[in-house]
Protein backbone atom coordinates (compact mmCIF):
# COMPACT_ATOMS: atom_id res chain seq x y z
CA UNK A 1 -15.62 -1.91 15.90
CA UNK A 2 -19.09 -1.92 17.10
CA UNK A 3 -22.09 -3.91 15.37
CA UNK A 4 -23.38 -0.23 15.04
CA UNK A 5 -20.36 1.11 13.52
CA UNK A 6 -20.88 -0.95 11.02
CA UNK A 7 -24.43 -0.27 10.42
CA UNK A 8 -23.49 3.21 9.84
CA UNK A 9 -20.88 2.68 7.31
CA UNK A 10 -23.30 0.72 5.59
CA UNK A 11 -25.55 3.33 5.87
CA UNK A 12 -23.21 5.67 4.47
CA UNK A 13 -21.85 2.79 1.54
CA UNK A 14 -25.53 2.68 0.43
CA UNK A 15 -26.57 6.41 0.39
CA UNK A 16 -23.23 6.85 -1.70
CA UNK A 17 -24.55 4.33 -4.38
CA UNK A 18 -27.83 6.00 -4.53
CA UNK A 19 -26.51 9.33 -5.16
CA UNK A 20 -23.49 7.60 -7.23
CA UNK A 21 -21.38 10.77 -4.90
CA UNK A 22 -19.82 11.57 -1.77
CA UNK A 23 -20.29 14.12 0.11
CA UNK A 24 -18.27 15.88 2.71
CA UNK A 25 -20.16 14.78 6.05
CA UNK A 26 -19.79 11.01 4.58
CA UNK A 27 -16.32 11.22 3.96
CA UNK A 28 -16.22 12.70 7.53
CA UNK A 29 -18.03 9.63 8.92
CA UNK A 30 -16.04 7.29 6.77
CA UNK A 31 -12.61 8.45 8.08
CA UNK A 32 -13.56 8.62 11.81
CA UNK A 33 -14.96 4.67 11.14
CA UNK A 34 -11.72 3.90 9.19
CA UNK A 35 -9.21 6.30 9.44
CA UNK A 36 -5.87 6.71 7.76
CA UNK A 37 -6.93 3.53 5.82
CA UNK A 38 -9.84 5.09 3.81
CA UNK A 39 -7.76 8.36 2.67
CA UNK A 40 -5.01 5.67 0.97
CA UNK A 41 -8.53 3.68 -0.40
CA UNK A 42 -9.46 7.04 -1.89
CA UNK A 43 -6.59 7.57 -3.76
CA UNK A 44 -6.50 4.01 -5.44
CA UNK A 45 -9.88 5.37 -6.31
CA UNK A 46 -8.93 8.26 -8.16
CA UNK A 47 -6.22 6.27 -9.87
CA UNK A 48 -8.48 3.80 -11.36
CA UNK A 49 -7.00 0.75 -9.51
CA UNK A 50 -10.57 -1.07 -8.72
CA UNK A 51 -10.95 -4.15 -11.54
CA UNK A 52 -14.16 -6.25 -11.28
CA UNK A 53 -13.19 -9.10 -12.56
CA UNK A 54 -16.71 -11.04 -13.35
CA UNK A 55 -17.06 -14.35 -14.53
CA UNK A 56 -19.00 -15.54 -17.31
CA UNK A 57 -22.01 -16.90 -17.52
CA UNK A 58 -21.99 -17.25 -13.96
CA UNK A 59 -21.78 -13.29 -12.83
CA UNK A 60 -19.39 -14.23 -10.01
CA UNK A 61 -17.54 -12.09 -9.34
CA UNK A 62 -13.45 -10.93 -7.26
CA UNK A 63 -11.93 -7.18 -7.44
CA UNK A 64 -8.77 -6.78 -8.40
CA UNK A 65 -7.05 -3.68 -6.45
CA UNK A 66 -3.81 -2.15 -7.28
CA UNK A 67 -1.39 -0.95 -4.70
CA UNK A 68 0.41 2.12 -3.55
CA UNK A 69 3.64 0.91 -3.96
CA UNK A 70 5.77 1.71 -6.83
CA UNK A 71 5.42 -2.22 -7.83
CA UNK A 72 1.92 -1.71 -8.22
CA UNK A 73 1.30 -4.92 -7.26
CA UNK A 74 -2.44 -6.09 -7.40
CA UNK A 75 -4.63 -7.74 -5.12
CA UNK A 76 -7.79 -10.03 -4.84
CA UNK A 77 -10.10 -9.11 -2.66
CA UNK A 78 -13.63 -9.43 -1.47
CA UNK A 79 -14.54 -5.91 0.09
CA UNK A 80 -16.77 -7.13 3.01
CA UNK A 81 -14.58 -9.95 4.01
CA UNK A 82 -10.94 -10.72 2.70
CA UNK A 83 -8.31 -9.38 0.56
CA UNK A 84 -4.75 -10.96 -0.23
CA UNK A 85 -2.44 -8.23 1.04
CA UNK A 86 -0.33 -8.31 3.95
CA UNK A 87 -1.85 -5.67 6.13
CA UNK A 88 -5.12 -7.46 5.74
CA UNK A 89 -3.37 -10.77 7.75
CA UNK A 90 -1.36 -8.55 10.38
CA UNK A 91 -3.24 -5.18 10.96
CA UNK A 92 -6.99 -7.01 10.65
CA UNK A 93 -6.92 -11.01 10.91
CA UNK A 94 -3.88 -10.97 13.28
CA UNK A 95 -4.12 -7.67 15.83
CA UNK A 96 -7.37 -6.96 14.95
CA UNK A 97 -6.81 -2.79 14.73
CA UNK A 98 -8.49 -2.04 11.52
CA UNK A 99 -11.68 -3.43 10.20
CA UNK A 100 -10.73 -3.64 6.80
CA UNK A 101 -7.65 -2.75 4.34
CA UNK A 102 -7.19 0.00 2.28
CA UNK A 103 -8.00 -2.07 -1.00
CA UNK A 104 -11.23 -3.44 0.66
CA UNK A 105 -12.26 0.53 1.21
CA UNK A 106 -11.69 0.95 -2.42
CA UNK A 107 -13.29 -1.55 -3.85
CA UNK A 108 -16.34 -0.61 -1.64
CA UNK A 109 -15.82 2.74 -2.66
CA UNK A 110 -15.89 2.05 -6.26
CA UNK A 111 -18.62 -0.04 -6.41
CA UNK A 112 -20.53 2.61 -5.00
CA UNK A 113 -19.40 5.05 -7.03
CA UNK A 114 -19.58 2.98 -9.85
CA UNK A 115 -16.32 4.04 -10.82
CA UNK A 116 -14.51 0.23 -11.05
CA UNK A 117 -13.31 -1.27 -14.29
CA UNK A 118 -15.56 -4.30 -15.59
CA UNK A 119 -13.61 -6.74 -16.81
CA UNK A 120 -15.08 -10.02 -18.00
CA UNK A 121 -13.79 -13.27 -18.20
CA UNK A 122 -14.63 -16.83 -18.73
CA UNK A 123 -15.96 -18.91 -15.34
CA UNK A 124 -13.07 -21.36 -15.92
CA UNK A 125 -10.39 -18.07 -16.01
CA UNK A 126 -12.02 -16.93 -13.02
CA UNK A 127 -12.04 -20.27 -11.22
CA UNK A 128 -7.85 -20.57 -11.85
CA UNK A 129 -7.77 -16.49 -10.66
CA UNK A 130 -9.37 -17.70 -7.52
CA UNK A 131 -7.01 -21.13 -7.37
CA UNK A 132 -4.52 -18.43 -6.84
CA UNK A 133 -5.50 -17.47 -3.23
């Protein structure tokens, strides 16, 4: 993906969080830029799978993404630049067809919806959450 792909979905991230909505021509934009990957992102979305997990004092924070599969497993991830799941190592690190997973587009989406669930916890709980990847 182009350096000015990515300044468009950026664009279109940060009008979203202005307007705390989406509208049709962004979600048009969004699924040309990321395809089959953002319509899967969507429906975490809608399900409420998008955790912030924040830690305290510090404000540092990981999101916590749930799955599609029936195990609804959940994942760490930071939306602009890892997340734990498999397709993130073989579709994105290893053959390098996607920019980004379907949990990254959700927890991007969230955010700028506004739509994630805060949870806080304790620096030291985060720290031993992040020990885990």
């Amino acid at each position: 993906m182009s350096s000015n792909s990515l300044l468009v979905a950026e664009t279109i991230w940060n009008e979203i969080q202005s307007t705390r909505s989406v509208t049709d021509d962004q979600l048009s934009i969004l699924r040309t830029l990321f395809g089959k990957n953002l319509e899967r992102g969507t429906r975490i979305v809608d399900e409420q799978g998008v955790k912030k997990i924040s830690g305290q004092p510090s404000g540092r924070s990981i999101f916590q993404v749930t799955g599609e599969s029936r195990k609804k497993e959940e994942y760490l991830c930071f939306p602009e630049h890892y997340c734990a799941c498999y397709s993130f190592f073989y579709d994105i690190v290893n053959r390098g067809d996607q920019l980004c997973c379907k949990h990254q587009l959700a927890a991007r989406l969230a955010v700028s919806l506004g739509t994630c669930v805060d949870v806080n916890v304790s620096d030291e709980q985060l720290s031993h959450l992040l020990a885990k990847l």
